[in-house]
C-alpha atoms as a PDB file:
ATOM      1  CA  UNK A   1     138.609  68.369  18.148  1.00  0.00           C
ATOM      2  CA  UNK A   2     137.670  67.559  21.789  1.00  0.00           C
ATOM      3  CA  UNK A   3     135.085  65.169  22.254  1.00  0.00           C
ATOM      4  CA  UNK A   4     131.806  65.544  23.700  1.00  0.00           C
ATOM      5  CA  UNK A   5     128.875  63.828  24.830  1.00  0.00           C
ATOM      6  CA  UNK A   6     127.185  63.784  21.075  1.00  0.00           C
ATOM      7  CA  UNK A   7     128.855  65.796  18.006  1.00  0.00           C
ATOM      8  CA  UNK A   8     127.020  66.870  15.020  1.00  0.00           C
ATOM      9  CA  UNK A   9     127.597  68.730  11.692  1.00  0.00           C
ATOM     10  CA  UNK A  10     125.374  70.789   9.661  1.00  0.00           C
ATOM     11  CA  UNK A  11     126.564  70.844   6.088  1.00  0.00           C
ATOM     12  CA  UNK A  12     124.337  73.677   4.703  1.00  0.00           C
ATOM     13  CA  UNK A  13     123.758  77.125   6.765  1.00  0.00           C
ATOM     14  CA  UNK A  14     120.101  78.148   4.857  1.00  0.00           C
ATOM     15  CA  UNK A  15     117.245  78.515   7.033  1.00  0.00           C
ATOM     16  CA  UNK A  16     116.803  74.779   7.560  1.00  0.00           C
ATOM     17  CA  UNK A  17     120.243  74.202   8.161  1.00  0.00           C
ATOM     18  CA  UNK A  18     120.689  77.160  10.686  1.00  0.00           C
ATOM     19  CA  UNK A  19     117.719  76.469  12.631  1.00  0.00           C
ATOM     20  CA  UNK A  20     118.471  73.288  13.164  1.00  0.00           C
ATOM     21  CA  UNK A  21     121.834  73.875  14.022  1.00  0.00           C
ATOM     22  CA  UNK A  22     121.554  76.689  16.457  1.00  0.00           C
ATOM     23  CA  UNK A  23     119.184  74.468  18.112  1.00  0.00           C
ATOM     24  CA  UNK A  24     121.334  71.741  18.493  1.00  0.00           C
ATOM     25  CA  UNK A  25     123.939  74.068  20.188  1.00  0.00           C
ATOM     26  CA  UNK A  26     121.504  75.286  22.678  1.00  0.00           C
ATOM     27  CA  UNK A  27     120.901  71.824  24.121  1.00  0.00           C
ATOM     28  CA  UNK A  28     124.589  71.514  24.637  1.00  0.00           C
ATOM     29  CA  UNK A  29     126.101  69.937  21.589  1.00  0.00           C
ATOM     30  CA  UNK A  30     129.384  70.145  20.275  1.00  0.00           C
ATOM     31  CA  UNK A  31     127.914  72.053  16.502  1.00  0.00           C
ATOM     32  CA  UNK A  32     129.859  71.987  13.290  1.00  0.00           C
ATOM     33  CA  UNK A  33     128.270  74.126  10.975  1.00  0.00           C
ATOM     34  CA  UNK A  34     129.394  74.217   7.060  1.00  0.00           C
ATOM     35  CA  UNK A  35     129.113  76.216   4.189  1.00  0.00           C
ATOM     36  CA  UNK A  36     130.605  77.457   0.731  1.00  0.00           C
ATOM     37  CA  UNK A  37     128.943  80.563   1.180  1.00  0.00           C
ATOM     38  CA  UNK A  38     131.143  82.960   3.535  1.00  0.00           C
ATOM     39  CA  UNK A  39     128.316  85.663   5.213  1.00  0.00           C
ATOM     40  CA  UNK A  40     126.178  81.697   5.988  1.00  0.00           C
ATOM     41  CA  UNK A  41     129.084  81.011   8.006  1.00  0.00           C
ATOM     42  CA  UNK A  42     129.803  84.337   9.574  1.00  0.00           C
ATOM     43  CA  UNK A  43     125.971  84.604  10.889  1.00  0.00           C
ATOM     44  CA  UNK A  44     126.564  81.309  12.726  1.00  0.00           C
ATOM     45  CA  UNK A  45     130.305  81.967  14.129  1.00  0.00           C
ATOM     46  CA  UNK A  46     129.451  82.801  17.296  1.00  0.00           C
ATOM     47  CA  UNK A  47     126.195  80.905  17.492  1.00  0.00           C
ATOM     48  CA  UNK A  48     128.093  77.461  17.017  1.00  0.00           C
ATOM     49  CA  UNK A  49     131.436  75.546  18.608  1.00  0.00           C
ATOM     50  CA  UNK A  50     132.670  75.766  15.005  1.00  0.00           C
ATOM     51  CA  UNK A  51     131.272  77.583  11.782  1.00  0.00           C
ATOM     52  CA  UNK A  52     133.468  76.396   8.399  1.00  0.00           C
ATOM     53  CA  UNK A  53     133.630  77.740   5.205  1.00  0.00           C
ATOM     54  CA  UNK A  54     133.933  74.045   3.020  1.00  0.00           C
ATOM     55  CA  UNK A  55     132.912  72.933   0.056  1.00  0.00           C
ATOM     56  CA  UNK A  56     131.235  70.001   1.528  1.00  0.00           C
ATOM     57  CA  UNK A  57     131.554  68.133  -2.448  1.00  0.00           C
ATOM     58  CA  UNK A  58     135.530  68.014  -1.657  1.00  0.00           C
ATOM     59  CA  UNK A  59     135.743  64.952   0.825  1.00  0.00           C
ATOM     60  CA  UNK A  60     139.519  66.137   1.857  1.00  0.00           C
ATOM     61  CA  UNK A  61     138.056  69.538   2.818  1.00  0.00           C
ATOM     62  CA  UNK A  62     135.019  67.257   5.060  1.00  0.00           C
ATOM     63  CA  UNK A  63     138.070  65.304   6.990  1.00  0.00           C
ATOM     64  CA  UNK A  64     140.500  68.444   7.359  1.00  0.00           C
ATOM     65  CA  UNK A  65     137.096  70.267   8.946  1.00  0.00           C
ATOM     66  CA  UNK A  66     137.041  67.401  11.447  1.00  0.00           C
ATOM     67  CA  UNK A  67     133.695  65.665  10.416  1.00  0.00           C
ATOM     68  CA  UNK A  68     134.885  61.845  10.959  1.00  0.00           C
ATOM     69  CA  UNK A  69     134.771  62.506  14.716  1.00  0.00           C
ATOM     70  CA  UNK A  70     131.437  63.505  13.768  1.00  0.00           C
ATOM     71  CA  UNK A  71     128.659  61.165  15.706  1.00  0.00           C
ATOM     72  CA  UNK A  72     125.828  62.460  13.170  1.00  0.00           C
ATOM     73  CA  UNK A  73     125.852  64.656  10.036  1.00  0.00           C
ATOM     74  CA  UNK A  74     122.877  66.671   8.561  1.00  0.00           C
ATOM     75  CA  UNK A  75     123.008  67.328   5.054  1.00  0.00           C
ATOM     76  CA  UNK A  76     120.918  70.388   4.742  1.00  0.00           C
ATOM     77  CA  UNK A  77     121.419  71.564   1.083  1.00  0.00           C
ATOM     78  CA  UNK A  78     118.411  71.820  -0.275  1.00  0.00           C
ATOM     79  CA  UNK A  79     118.408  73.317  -4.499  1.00  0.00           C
ATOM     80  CA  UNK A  80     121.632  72.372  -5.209  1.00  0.00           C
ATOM     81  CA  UNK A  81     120.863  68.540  -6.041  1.00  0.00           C
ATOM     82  CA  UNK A  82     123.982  67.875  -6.974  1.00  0.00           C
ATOM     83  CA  UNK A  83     125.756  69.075  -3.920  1.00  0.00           C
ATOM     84  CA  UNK A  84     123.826  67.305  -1.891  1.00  0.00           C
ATOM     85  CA  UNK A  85     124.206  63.959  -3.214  1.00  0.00           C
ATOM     86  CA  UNK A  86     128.110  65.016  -2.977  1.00  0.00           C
ATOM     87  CA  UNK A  87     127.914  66.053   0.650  1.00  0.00           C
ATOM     88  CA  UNK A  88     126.041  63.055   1.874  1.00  0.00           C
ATOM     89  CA  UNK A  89     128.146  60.152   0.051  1.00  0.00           C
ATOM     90  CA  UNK A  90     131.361  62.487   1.440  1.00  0.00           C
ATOM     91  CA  UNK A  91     129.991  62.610   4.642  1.00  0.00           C
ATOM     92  CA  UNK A  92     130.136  58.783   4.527  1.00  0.00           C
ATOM     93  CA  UNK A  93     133.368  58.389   2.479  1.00  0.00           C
ATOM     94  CA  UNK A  94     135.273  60.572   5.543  1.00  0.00           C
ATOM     95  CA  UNK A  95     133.808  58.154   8.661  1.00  0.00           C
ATOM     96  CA  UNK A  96     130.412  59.968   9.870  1.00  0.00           C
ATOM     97  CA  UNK A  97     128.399  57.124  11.158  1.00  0.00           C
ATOM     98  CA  UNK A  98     125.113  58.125  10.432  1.00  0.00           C
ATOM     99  CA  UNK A  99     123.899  60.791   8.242  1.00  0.00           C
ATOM    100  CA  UNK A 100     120.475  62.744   7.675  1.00  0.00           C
ATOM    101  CA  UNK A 101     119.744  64.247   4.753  1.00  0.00           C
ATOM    102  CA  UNK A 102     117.159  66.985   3.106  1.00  0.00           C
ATOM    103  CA  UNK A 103     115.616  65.749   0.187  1.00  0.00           C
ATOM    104  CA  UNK A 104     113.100  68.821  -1.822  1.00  0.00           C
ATOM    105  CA  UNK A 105     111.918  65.841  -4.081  1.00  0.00           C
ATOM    106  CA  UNK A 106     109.957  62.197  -4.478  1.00  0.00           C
ATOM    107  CA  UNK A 107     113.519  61.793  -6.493  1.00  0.00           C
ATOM    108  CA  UNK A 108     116.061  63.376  -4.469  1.00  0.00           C
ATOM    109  CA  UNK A 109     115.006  61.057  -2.016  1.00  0.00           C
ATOM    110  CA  UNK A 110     115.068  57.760  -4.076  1.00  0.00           C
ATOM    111  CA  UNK A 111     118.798  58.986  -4.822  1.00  0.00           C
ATOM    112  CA  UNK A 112     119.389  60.101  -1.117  1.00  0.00           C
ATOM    113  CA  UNK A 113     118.148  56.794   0.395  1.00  0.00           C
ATOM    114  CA  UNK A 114     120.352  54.384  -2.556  1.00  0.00           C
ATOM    115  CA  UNK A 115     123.744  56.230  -1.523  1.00  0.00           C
ATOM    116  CA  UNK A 116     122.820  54.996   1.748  1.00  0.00           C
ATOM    117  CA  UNK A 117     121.830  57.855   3.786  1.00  0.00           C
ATOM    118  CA  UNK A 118     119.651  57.125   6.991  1.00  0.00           C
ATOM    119  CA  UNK A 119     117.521  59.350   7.235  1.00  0.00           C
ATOM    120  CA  UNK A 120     115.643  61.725   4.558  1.00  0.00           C
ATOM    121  CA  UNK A 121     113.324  64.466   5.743  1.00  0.00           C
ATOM    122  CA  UNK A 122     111.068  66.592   4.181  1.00  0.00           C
ATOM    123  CA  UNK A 123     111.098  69.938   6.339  1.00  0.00           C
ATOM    124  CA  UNK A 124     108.461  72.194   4.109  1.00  0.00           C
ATOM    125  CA  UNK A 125     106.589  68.727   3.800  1.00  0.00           C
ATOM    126  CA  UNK A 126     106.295  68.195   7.758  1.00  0.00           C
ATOM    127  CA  UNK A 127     105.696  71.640   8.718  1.00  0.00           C
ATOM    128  CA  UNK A 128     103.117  71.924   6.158  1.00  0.00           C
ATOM    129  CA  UNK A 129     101.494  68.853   7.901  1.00  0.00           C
ATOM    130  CA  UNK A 130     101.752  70.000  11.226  1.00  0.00           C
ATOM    131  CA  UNK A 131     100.109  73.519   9.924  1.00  0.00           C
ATOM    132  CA  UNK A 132      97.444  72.036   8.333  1.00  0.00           C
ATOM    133  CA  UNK A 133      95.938  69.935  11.170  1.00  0.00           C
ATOM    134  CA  UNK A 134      96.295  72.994  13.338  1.00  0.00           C
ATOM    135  CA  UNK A 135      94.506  75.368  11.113  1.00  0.00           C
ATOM    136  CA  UNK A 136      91.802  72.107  10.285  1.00  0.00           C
ATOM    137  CA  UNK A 137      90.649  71.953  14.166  1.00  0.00           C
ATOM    138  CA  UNK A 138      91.783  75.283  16.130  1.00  0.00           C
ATOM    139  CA  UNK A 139      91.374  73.124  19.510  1.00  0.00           C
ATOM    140  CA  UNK A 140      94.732  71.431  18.723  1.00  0.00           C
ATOM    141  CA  UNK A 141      97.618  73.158  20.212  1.00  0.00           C
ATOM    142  CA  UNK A 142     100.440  71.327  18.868  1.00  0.00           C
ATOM    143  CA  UNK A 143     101.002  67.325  18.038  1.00  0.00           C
ATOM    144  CA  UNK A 144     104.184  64.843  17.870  1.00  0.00           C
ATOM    145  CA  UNK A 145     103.310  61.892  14.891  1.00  0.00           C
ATOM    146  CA  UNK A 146     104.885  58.925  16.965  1.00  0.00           C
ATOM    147  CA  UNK A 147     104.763  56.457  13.590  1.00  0.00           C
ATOM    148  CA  UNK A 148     102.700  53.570  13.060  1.00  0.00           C
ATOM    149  CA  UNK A 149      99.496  55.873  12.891  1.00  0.00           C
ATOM    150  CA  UNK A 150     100.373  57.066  16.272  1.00  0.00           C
ATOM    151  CA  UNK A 151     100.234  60.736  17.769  1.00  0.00           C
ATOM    152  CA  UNK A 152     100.704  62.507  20.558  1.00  0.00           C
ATOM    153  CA  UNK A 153      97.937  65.772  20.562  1.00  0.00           C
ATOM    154  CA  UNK A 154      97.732  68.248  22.683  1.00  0.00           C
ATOM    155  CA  UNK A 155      93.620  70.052  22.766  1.00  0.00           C
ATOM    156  CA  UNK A 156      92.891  72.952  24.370  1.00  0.00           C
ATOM    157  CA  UNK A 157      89.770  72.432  26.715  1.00  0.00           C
ATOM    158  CA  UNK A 158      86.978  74.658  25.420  1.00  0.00           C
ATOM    159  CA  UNK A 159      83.976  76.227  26.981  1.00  0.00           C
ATOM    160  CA  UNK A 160      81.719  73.936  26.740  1.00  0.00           C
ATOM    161  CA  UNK A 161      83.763  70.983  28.806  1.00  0.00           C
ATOM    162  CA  UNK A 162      84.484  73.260  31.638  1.00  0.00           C
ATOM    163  CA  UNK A 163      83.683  71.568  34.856  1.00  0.00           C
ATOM    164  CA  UNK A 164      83.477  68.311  33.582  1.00  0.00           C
ATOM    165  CA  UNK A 165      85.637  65.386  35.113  1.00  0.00           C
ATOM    166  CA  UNK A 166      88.120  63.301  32.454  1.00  0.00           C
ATOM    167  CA  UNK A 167      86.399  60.228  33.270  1.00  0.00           C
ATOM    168  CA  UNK A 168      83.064  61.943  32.025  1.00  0.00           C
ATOM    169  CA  UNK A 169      85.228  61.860  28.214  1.00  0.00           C
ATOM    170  CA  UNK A 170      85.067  58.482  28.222  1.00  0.00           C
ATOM    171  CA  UNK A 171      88.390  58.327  26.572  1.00  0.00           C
ATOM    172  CA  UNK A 172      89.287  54.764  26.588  1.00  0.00           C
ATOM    173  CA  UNK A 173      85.839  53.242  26.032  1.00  0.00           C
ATOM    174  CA  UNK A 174      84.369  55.526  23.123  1.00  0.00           C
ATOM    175  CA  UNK A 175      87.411  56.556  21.749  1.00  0.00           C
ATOM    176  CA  UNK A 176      90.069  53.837  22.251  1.00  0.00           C
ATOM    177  CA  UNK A 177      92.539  57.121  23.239  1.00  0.00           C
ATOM    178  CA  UNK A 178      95.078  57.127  26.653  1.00  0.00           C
ATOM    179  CA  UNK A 179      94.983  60.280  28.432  1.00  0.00           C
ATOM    180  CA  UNK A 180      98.768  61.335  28.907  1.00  0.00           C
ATOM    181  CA  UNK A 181      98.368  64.371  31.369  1.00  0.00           C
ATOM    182  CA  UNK A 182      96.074  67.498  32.205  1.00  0.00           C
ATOM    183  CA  UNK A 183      97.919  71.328  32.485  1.00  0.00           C
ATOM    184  CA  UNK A 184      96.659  74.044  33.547  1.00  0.00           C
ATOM    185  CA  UNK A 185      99.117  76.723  33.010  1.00  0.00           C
ATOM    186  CA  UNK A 186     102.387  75.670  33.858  1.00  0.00           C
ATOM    187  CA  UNK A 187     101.097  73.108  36.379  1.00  0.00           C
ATOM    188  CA  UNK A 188     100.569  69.392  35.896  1.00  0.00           C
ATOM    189  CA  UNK A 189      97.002  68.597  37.729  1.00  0.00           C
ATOM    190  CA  UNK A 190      96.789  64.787  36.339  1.00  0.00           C
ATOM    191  CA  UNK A 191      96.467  61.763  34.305  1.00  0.00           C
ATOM    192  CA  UNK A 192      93.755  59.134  32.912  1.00  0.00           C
ATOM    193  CA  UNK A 193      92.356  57.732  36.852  1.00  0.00           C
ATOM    194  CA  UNK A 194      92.836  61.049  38.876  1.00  0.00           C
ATOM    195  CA  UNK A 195      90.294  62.475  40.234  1.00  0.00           C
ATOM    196  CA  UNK A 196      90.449  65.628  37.439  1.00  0.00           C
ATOM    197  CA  UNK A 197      88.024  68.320  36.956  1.00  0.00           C
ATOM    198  CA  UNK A 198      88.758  70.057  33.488  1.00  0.00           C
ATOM    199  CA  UNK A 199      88.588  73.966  32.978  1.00  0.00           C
ATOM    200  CA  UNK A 200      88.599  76.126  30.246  1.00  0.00           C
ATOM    201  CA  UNK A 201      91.864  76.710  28.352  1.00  0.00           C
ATOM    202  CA  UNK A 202      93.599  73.117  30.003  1.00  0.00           C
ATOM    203  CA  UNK A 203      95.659  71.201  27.925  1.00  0.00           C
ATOM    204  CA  UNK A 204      94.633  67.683  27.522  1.00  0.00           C
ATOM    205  CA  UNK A 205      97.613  65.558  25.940  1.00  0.00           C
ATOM    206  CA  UNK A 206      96.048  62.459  24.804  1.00  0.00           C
ATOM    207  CA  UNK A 207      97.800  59.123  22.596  1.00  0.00           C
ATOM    208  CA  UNK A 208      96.157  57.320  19.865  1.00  0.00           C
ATOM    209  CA  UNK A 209      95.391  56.404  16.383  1.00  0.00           C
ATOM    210  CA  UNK A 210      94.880  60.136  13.610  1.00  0.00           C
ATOM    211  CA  UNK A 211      91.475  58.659  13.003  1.00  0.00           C
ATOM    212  CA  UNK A 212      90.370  58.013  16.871  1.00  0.00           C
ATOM    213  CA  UNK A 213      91.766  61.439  17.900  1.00  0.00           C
ATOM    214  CA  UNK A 214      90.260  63.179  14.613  1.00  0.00           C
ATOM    215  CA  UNK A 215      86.852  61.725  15.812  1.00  0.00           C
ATOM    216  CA  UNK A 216      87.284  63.012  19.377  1.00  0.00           C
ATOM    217  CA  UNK A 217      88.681  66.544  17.999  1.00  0.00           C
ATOM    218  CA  UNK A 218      85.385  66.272  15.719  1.00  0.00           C
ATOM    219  CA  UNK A 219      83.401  65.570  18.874  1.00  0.00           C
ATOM    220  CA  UNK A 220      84.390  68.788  20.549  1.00  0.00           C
END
């Protein structure tokens, strides 16, 4: 296999898997996609620089499919419990230097993290996250948790700030919260210091603690 500039497998082709790796493909990336299940494979063929069928709990099929020149693998089995732990010590066994893993449980994840897997996500656990604080305050657009209690959120300016200036927020003093950009559309029109005057429907990305932007959301 030819190398690129990052390589990647995705050892499970279910909706998580899929998305993921499609994804991956579009920014560029050489894509490895596996799967016991034949028609998994055969919707990402053409999608992917290679779609396997592999039974990804055989560790000689993992290295004949290539996935030691692997720079990352993504075990993205999620009911088969058993298969996963398989795929993700295999994944290991064959020479992938750091692997991700799916975990749909408090103890798939205990087991996940002892085989030594380096990162466990909860996909239906994040998304459900990311959902709720949209749905909980409909002025937030979207929002990036940045760990440590840290997030990136992105409110939508309503009516009733229109015409007032960012410094008039008082975004540093009340709210201890960094003002990362104003858009209006597709168009940047500033930061925290310029001389901004906000209209309905701008996007104000601002950085800080859940609770300090949860106040400021609150304030709105």
């Amino acid at each position: 296999m030819a190398r690129h500039a990052r390589t990647f497998a995705v050892i499970g082709l279910g909706n998580f898997g899929r998305t993921v790796a499609a994804e991956l493909a579009r920014f560029g990336n050489y894509v490895i996609g596996l799967d016991r299940d034949e028609q998994a494979v055969d919707r990402m063929v053409e999608k992917l620089s290679q779609a396997m069928i592999v039974d990804a709990r055989d560790d000689a099929a993992l290295r004949e499919a290539g996935l030691g020149d692997c720079d990352l693998a993504l075990v993205a089995v999620g009911t088969d419990l058993e298969g996963s732990i398989l795929a993700a010590i295999n994944a290991k066994l064959v020479g992938v230097p750091v692997v991700w893993a799916k975990a749909t449980s408090k103890t798939h994840h205990r087991i996940l993290s002892r085989i030594g897997v380096d990162r466990v996500v909860h996909p239906e656990e994040l998304i459900g996250l990311h959902i709720a604080q949209m749905l909980h305050n409909p002025l937030v657009r979207d929002y990036v948790s940045l760990g440590n209690g840290f997030h990136v959120v992105n409110f939508i300016v309503p009516e009733s700030l229109q015409g007032a200036g960012l410094d008039d927020l008082h975004l540093r003093d009340r709210f201890d919260l960094r003002c990362l950009g104003v858009m209006r559309g597709r168009d940047y029109v500033g930061r925290a210091g310029d001389d901004v005057v906000l209209c309905e429907d701008d996007l104000l990305l601002l950085l800080g603690s859940r609770d300090r932007l949860r106040e400021f959301g609150a304030s709105l």
